[in-house]
N, C-alpha and C. Protein backbone atom coordinates (compact mmCIF):
# COMPACT_ATOMS: atom_id res chain seq x y z
N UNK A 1 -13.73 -9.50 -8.88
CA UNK A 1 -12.52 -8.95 -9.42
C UNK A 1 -11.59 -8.58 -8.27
N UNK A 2 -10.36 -9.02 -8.63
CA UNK A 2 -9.33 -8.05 -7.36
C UNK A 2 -9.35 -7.25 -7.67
N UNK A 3 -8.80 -6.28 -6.81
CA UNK A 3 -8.06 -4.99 -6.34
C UNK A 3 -6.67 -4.53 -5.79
N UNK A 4 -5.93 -3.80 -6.12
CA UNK A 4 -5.10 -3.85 -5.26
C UNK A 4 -4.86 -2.32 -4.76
N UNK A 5 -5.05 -1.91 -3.37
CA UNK A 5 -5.15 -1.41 -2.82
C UNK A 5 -3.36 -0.67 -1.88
N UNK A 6 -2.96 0.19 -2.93
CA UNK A 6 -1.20 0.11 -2.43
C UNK A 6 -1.41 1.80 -1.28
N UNK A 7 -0.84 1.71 -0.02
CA UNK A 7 -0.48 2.56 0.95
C UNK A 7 0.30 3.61 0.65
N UNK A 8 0.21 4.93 0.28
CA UNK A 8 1.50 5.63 0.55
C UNK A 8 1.33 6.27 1.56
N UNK A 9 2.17 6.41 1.83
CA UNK A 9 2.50 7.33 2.85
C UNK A 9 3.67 8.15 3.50
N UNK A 10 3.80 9.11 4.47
CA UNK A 10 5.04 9.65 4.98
C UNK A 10 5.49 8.54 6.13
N UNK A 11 7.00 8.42 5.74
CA UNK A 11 7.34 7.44 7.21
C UNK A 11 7.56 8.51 8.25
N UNK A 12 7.88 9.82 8.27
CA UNK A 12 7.78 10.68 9.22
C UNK A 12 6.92 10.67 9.80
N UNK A 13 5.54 9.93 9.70
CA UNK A 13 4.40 9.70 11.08
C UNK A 13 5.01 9.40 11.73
N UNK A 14 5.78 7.91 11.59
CA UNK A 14 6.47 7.02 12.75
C UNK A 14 7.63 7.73 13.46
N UNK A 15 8.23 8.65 13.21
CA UNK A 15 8.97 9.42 14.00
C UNK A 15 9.01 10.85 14.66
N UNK A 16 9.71 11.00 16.12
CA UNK A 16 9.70 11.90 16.22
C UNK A 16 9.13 11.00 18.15
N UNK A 17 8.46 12.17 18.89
CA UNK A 17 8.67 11.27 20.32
C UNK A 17 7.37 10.36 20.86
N UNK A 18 6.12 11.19 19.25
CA UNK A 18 4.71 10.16 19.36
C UNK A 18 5.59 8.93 18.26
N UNK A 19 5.90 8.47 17.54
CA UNK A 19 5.73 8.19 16.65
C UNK A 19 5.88 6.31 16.73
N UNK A 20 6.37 5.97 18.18
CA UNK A 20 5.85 4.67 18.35
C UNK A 20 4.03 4.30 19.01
N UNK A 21 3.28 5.96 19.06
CA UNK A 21 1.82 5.24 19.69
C UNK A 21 1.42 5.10 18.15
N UNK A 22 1.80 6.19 17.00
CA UNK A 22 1.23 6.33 15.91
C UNK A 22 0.90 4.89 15.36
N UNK A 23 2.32 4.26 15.34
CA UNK A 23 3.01 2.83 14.85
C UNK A 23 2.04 1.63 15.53
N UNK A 24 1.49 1.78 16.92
CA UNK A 24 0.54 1.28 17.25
C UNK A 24 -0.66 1.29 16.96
N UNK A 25 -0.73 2.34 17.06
CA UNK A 25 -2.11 2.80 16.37
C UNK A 25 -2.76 2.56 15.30
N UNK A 26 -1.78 2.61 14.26
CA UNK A 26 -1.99 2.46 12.81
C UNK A 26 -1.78 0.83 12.36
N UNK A 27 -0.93 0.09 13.25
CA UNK A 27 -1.34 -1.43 13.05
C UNK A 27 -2.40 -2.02 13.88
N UNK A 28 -3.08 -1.49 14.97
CA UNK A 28 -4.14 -1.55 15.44
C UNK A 28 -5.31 -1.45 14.74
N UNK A 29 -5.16 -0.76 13.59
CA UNK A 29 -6.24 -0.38 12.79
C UNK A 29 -6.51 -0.87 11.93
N UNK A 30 -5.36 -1.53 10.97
CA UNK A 30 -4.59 -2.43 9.73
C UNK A 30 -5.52 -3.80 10.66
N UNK A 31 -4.89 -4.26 12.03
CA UNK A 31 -5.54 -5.72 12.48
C UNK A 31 -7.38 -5.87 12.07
N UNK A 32 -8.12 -4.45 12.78
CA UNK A 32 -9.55 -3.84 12.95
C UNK A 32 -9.96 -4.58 11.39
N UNK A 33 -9.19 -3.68 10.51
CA UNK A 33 -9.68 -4.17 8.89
C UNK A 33 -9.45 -5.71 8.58
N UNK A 34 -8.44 -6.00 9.23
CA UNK A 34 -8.10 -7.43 8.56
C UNK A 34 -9.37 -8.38 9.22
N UNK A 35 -9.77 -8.47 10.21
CA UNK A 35 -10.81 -8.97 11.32
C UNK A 35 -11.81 -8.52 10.10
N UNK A 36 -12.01 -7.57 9.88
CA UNK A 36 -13.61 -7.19 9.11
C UNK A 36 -13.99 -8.28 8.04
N UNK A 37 -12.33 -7.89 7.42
CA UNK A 37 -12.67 -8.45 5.89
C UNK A 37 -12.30 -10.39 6.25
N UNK A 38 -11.95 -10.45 7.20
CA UNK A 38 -11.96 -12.13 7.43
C UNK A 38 -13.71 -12.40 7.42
N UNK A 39 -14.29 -11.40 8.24
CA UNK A 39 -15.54 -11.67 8.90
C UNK A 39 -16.37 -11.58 7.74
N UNK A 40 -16.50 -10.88 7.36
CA UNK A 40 -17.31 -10.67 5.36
C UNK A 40 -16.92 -12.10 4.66
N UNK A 41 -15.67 -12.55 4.81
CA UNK A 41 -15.32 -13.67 3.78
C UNK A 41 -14.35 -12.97 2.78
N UNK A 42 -14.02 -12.06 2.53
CA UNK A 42 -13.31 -11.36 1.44
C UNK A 42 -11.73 -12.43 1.04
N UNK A 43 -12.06 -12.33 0.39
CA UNK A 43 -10.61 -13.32 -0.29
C UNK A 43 -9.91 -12.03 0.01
N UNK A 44 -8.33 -12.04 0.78
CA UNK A 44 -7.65 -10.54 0.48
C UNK A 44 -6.19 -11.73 0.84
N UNK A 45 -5.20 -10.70 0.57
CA UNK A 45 -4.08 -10.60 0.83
C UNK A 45 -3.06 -9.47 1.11
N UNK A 46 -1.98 -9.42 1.76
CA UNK A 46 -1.60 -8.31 1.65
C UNK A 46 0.08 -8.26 2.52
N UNK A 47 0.71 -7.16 2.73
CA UNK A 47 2.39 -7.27 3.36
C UNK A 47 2.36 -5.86 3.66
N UNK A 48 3.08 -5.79 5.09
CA UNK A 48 3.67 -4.69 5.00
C UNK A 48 4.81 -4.61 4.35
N UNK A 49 5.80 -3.18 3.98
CA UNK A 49 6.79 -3.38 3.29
C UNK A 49 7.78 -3.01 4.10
N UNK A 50 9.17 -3.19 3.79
CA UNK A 50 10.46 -2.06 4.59
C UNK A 50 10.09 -1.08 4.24
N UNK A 51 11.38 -0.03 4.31
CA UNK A 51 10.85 1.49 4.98
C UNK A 51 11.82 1.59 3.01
N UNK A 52 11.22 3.01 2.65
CA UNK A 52 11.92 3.19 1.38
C UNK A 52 13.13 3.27 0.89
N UNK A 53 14.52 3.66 2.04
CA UNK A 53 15.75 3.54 2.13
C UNK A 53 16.15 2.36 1.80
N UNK A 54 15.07 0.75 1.48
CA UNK A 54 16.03 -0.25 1.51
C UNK A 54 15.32 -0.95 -0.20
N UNK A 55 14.75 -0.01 -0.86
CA UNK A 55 14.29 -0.21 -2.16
C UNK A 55 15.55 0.21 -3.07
N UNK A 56 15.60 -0.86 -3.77
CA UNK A 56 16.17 -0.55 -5.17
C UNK A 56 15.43 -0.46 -6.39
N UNK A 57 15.60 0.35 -7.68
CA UNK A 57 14.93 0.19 -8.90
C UNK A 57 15.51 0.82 -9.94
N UNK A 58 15.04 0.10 -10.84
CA UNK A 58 15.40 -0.48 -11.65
C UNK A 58 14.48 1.05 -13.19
N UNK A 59 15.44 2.02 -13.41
CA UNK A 59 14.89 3.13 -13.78
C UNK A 59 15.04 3.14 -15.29
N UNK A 60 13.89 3.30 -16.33
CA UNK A 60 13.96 3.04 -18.24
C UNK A 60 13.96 4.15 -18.34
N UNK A 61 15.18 5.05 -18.85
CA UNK A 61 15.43 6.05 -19.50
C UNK A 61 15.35 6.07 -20.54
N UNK A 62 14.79 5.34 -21.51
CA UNK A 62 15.81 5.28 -22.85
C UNK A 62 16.90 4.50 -22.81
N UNK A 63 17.30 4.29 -24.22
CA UNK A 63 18.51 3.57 -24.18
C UNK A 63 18.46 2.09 -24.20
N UNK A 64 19.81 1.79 -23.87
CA UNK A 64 19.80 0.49 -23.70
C UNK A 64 19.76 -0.48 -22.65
N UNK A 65 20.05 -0.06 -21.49
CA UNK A 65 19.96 -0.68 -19.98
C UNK A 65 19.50 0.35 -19.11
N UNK A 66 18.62 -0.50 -18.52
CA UNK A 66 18.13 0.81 -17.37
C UNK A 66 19.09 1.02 -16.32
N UNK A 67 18.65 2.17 -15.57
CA UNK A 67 19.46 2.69 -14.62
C UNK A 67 19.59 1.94 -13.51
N UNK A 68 20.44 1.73 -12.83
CA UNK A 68 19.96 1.10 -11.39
C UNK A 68 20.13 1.99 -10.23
N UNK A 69 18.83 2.37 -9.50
CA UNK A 69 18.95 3.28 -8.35
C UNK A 69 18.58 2.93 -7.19
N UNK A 70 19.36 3.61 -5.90
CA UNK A 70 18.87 3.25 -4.54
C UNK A 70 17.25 3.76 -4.25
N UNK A 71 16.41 2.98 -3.42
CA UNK A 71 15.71 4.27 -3.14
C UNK A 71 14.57 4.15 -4.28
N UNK A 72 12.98 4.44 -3.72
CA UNK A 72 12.36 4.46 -4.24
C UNK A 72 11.71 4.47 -5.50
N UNK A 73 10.57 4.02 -6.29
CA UNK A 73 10.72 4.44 -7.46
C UNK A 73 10.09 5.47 -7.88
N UNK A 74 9.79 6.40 -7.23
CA UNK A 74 9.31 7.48 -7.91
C UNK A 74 9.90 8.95 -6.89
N UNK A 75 9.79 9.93 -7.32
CA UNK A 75 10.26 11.64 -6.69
C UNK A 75 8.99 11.89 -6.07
N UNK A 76 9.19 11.53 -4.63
CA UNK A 76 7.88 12.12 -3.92
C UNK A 76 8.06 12.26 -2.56
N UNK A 77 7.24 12.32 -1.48
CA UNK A 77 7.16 12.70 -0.16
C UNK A 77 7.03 11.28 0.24
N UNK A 78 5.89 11.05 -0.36
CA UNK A 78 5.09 9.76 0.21
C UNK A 78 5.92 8.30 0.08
N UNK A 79 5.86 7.39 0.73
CA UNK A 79 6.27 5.87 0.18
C UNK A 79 5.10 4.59 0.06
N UNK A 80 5.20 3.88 -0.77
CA UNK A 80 4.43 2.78 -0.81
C UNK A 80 5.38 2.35 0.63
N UNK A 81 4.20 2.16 1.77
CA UNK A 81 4.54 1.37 2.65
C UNK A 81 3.72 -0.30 2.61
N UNK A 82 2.84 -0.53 2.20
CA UNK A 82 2.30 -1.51 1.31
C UNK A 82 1.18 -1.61 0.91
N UNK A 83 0.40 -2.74 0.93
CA UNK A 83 -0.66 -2.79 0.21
C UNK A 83 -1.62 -4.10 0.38
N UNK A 84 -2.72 -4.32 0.12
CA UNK A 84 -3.77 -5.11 0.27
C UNK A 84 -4.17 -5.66 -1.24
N UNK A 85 -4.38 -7.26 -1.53
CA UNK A 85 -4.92 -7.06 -2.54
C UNK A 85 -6.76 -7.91 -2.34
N UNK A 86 -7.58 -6.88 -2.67
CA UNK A 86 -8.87 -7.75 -2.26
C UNK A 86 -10.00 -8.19 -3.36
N UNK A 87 -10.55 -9.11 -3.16
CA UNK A 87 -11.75 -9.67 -4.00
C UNK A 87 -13.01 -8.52 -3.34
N UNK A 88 -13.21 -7.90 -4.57
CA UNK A 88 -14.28 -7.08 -4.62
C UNK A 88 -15.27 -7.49 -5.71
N UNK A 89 -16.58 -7.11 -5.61
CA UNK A 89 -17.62 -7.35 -6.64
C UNK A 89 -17.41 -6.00 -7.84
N UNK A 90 -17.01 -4.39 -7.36
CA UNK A 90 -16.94 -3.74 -8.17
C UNK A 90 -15.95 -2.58 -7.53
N UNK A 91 -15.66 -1.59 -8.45
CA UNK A 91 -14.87 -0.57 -8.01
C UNK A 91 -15.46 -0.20 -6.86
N UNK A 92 -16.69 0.63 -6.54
CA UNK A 92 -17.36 0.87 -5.12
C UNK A 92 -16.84 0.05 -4.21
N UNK A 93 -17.33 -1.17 -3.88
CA UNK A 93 -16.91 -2.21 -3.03
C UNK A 93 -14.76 -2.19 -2.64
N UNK A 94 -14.30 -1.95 -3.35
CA UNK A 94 -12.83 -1.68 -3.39
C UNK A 94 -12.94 -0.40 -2.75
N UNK A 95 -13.40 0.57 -3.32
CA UNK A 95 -13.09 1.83 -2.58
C UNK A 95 -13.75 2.28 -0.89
N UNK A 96 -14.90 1.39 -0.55
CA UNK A 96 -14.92 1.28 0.56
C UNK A 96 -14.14 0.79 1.39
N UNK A 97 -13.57 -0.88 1.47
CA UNK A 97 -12.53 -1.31 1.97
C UNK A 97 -11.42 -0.28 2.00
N UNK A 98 -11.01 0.37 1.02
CA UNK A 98 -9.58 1.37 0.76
C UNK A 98 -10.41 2.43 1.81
N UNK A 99 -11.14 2.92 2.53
CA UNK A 99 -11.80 3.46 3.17
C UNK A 99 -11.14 3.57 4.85
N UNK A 100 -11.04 2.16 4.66
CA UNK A 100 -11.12 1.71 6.17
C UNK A 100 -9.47 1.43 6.40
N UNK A 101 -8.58 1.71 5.43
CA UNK A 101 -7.16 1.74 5.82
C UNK A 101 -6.70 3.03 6.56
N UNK A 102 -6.10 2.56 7.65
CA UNK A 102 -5.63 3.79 8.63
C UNK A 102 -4.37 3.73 7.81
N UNK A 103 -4.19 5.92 7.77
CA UNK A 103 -3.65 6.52 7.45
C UNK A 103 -2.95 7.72 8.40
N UNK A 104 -1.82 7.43 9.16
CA UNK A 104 -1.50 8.81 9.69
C UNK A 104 -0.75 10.21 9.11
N UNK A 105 -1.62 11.05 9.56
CA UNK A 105 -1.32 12.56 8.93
C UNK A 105 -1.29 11.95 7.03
N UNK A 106 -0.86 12.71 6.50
CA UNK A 106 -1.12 12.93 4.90
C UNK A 106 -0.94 11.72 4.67
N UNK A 107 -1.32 11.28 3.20
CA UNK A 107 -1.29 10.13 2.40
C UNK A 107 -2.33 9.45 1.47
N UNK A 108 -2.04 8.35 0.98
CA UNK A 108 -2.92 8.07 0.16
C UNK A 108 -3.09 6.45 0.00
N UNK A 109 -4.00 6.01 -0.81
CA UNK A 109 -4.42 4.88 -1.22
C UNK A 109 -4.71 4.73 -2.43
N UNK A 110 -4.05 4.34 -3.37
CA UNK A 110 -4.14 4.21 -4.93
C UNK A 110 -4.99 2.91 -4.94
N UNK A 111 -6.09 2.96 -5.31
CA UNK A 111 -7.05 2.00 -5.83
C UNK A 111 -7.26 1.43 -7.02
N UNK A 112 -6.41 -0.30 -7.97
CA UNK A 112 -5.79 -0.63 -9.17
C UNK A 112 -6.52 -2.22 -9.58
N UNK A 113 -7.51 -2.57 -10.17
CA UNK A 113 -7.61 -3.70 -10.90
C UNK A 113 -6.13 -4.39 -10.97
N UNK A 114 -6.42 -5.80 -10.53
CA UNK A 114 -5.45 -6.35 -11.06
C UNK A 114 -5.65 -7.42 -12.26
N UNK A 115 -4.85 -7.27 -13.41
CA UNK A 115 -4.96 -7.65 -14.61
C UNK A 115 -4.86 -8.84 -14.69
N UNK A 116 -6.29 -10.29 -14.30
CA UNK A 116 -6.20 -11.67 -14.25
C UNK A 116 -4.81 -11.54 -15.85
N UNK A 117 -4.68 -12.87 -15.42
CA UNK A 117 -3.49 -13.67 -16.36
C UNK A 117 -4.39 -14.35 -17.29
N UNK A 118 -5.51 -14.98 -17.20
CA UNK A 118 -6.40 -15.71 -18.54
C UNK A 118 -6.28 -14.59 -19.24
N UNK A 119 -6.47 -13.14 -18.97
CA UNK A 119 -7.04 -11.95 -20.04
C UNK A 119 -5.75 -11.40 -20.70
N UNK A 120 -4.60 -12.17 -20.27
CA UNK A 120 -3.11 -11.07 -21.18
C UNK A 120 -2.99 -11.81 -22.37
């Protein structure tokens, strides 16, 4: 089964006068995983994203046309900076991999089945 494995996080790691070793660091770590899961065989895929200032969306209030807004889609701290999607045997197996994603200072990893297309 896939997984998809989406990043949030603060882009305020990356700034400030560490915040290009962080930027190293943290794709240093992103490469570490990608090497693993080549080496296992894991079917994966994945992107980094732009930074959340250059998202638009597309907001259902009600009504008849949704809203169109700059800027993220949800009211939070954090941003989907991106995401992984991997062939896992079961949720466990997903949440280990989601394990091994470097994260600086706060954040998270939302761990999501992705819904094959034979099953809609």
């Amino acid at each position: 089964m896939q997984y998809m494995l989406m990043i949030h996080e603060s882009e305020d790691a990356y700034s400030g006068e560490d915040g290009a070793a962080v930027m190293e660091a943290t794709l240093a770590g992103h490469m570490k995983l990608i090497e693993k899961l080549e080496a296992d065989g894991v079917e994966f895929s994945g992107n980094r994203l732009r930074e959340a200032h250059t998202a638009t969306t597309l907001r259902y209030e009600g009504g008849d046309k949704p809203a169109l807004r700059d800027g993220p889609f949800a009211e939070t701290h954090e941003e989907l900076g991106g995401y992984y999607i991997v062939e896992a045997a079961d949720l466990d197996a997903a949440i280990e991999w989601a394990r091994m994603i470097p994260i600086p200072g706060k954040g998270a990893v939302e761990i999501r089945p992705v819904w094959p297309e034979e099953e809609m």
